[in-house]
N, C-alpha and C. Protein backbone atom coordinates (compact mmCIF):
# COMPACT_ATOMS: atom_id res chain seq x y z
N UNK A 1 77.32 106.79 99.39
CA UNK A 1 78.41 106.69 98.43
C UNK A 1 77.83 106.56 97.04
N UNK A 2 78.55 107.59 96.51
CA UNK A 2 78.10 107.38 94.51
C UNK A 2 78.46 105.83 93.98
N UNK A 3 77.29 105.79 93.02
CA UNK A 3 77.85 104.24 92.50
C UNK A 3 78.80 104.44 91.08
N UNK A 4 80.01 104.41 91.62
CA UNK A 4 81.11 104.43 90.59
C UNK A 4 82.15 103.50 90.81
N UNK A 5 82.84 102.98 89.96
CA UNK A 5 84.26 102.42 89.80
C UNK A 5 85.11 103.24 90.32
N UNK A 6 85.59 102.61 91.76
CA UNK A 6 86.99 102.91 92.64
C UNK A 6 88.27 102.33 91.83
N UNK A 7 88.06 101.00 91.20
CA UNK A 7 89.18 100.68 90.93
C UNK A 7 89.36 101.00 89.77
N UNK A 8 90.84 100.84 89.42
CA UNK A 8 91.02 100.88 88.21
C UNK A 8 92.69 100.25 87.45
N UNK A 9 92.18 98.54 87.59
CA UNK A 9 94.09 97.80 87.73
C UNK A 9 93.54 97.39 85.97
N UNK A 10 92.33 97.37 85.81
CA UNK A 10 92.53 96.84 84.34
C UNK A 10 92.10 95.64 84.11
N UNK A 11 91.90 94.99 85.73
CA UNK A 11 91.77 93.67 85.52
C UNK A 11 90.24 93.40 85.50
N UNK A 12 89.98 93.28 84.75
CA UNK A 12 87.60 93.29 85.33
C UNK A 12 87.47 92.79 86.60
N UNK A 13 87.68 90.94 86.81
CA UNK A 13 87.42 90.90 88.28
C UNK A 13 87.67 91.41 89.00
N UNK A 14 88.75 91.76 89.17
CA UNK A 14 89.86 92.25 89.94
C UNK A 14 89.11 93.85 90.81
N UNK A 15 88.68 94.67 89.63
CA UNK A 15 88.25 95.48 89.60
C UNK A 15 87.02 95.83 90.33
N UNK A 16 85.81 94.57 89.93
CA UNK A 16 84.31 94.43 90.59
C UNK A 16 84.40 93.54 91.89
N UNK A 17 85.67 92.56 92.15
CA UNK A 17 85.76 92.34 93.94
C UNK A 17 86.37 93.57 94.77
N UNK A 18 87.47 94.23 94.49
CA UNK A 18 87.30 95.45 94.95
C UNK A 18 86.25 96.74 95.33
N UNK A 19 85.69 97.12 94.22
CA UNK A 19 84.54 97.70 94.39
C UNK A 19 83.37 97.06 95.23
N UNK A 20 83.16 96.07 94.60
CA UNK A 20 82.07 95.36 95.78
C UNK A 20 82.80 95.40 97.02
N UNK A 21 83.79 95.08 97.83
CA UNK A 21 84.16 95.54 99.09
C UNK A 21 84.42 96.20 99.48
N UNK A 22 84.57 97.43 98.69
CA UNK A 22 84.53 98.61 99.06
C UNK A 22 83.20 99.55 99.52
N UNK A 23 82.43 99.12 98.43
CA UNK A 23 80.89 99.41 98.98
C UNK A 23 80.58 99.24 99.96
N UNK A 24 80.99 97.30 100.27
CA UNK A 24 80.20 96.78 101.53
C UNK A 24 81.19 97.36 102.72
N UNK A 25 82.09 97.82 102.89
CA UNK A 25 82.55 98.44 103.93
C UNK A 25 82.00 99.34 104.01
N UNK A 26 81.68 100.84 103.45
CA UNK A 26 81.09 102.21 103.35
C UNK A 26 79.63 101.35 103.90
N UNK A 27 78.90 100.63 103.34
CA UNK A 27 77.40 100.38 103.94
C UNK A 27 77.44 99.17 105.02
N UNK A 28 78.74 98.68 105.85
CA UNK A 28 78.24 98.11 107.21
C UNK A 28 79.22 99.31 108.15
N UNK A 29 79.88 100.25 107.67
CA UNK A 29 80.12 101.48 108.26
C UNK A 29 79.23 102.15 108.61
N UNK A 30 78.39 102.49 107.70
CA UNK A 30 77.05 103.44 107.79
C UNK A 30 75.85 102.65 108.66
N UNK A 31 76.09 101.31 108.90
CA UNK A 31 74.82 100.91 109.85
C UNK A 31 75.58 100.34 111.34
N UNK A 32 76.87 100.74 111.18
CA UNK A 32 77.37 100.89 112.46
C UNK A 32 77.69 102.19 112.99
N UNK A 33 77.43 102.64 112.13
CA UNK A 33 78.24 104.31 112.79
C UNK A 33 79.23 105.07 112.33
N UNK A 34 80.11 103.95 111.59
CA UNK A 34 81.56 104.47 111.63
C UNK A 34 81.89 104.73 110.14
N UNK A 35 83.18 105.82 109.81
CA UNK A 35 83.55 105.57 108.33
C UNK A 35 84.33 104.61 108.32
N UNK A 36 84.40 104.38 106.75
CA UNK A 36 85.04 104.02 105.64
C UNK A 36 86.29 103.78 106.44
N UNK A 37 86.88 105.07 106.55
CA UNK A 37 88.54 104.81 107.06
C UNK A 37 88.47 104.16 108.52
N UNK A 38 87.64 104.47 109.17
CA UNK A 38 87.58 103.69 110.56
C UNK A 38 87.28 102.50 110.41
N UNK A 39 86.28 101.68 109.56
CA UNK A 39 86.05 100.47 109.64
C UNK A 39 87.61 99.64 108.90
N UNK A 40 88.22 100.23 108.12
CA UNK A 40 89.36 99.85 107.45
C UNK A 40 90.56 99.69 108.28
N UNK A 41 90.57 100.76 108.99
CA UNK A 41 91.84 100.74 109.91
C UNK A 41 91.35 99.20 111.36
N UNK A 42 90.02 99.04 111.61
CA UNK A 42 89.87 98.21 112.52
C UNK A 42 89.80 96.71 112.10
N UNK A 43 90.15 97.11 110.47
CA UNK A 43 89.75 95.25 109.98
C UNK A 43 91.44 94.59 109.86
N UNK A 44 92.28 95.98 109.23
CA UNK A 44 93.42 95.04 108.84
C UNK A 44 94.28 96.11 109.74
N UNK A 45 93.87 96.78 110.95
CA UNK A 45 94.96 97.31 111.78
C UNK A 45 95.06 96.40 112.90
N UNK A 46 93.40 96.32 113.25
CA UNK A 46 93.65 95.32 114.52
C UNK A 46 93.08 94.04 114.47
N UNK A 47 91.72 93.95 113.80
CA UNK A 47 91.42 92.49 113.85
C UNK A 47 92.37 91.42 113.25
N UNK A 48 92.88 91.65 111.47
CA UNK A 48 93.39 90.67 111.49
C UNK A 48 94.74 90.08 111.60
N UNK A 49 95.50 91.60 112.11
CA UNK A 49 96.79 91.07 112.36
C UNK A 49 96.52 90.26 114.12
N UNK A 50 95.09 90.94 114.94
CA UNK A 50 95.29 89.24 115.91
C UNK A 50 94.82 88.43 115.66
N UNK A 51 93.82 87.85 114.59
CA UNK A 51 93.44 86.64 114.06
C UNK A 51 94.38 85.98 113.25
N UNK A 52 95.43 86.55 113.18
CA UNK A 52 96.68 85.90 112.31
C UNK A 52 97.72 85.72 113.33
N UNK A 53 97.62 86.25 114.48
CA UNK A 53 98.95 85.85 115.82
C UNK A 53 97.83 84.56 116.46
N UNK A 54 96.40 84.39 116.70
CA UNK A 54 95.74 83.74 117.21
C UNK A 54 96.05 82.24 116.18
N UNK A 55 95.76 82.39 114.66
CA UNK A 55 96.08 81.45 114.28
C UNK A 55 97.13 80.86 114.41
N UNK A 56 98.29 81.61 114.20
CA UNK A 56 99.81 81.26 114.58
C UNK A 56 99.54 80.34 115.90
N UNK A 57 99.55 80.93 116.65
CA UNK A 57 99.58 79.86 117.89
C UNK A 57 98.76 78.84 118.08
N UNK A 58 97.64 78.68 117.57
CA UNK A 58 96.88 77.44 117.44
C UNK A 58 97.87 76.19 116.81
N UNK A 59 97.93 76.59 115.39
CA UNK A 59 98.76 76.38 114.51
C UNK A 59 100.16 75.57 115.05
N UNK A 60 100.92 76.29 115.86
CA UNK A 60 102.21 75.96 116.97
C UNK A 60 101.65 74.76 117.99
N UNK A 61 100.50 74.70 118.44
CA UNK A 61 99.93 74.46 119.65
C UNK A 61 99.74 72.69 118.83
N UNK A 62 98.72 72.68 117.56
CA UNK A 62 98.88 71.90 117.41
C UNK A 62 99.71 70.84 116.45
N UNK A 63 100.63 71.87 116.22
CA UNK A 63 101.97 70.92 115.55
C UNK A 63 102.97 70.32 116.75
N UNK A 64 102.88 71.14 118.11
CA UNK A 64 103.35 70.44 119.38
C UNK A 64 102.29 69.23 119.38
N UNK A 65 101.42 69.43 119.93
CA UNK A 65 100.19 67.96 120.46
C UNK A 65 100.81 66.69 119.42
N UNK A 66 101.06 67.07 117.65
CA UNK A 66 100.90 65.91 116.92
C UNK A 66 102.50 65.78 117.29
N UNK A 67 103.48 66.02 117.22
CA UNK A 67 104.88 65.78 117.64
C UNK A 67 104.90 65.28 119.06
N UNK A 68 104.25 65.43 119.94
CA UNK A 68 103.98 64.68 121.39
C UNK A 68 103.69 63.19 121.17
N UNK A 69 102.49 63.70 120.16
CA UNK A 69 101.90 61.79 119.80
C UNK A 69 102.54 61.39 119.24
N UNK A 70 103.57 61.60 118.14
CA UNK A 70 104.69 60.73 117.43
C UNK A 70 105.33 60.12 118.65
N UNK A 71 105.73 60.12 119.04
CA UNK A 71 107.09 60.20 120.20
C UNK A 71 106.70 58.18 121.02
């Protein structure tokens, strides 16, 4: 990947945390195998919408346990 500015909101940080994760996706793509769009679709298609149902239920699990111990 060319080293250029992907973003462009205007905001500087804004701008260089984007780009920097954009890079680092394209280069732990490239030492896994996979593109850009594949590593993207597997971070926020599948990992973290179940690390966000996994938290949910932890989350549930232990707002039951502390409402048990009130009681």
């Amino acid at each position: 990947m060319e080293d250029r500015n992907l973003a462009n909101s205007g905001i500087e940080w804004i701008d260089y945390i984007f780009n920097f994760c954009v890079r680092l996706l394209y280069d732990v793509g490239g030492h896994i195998g996979i593109t850009y769009e594949e590593i993207n679709v597997w971070l926020f298609v599948v990992i973290w919408p179940l690390l966000s149902l996994i938290m949910f239920a932890e989350i549930v699990r232990l707002r039951l346990k502390i409402s048990d111990q009130n009681k």
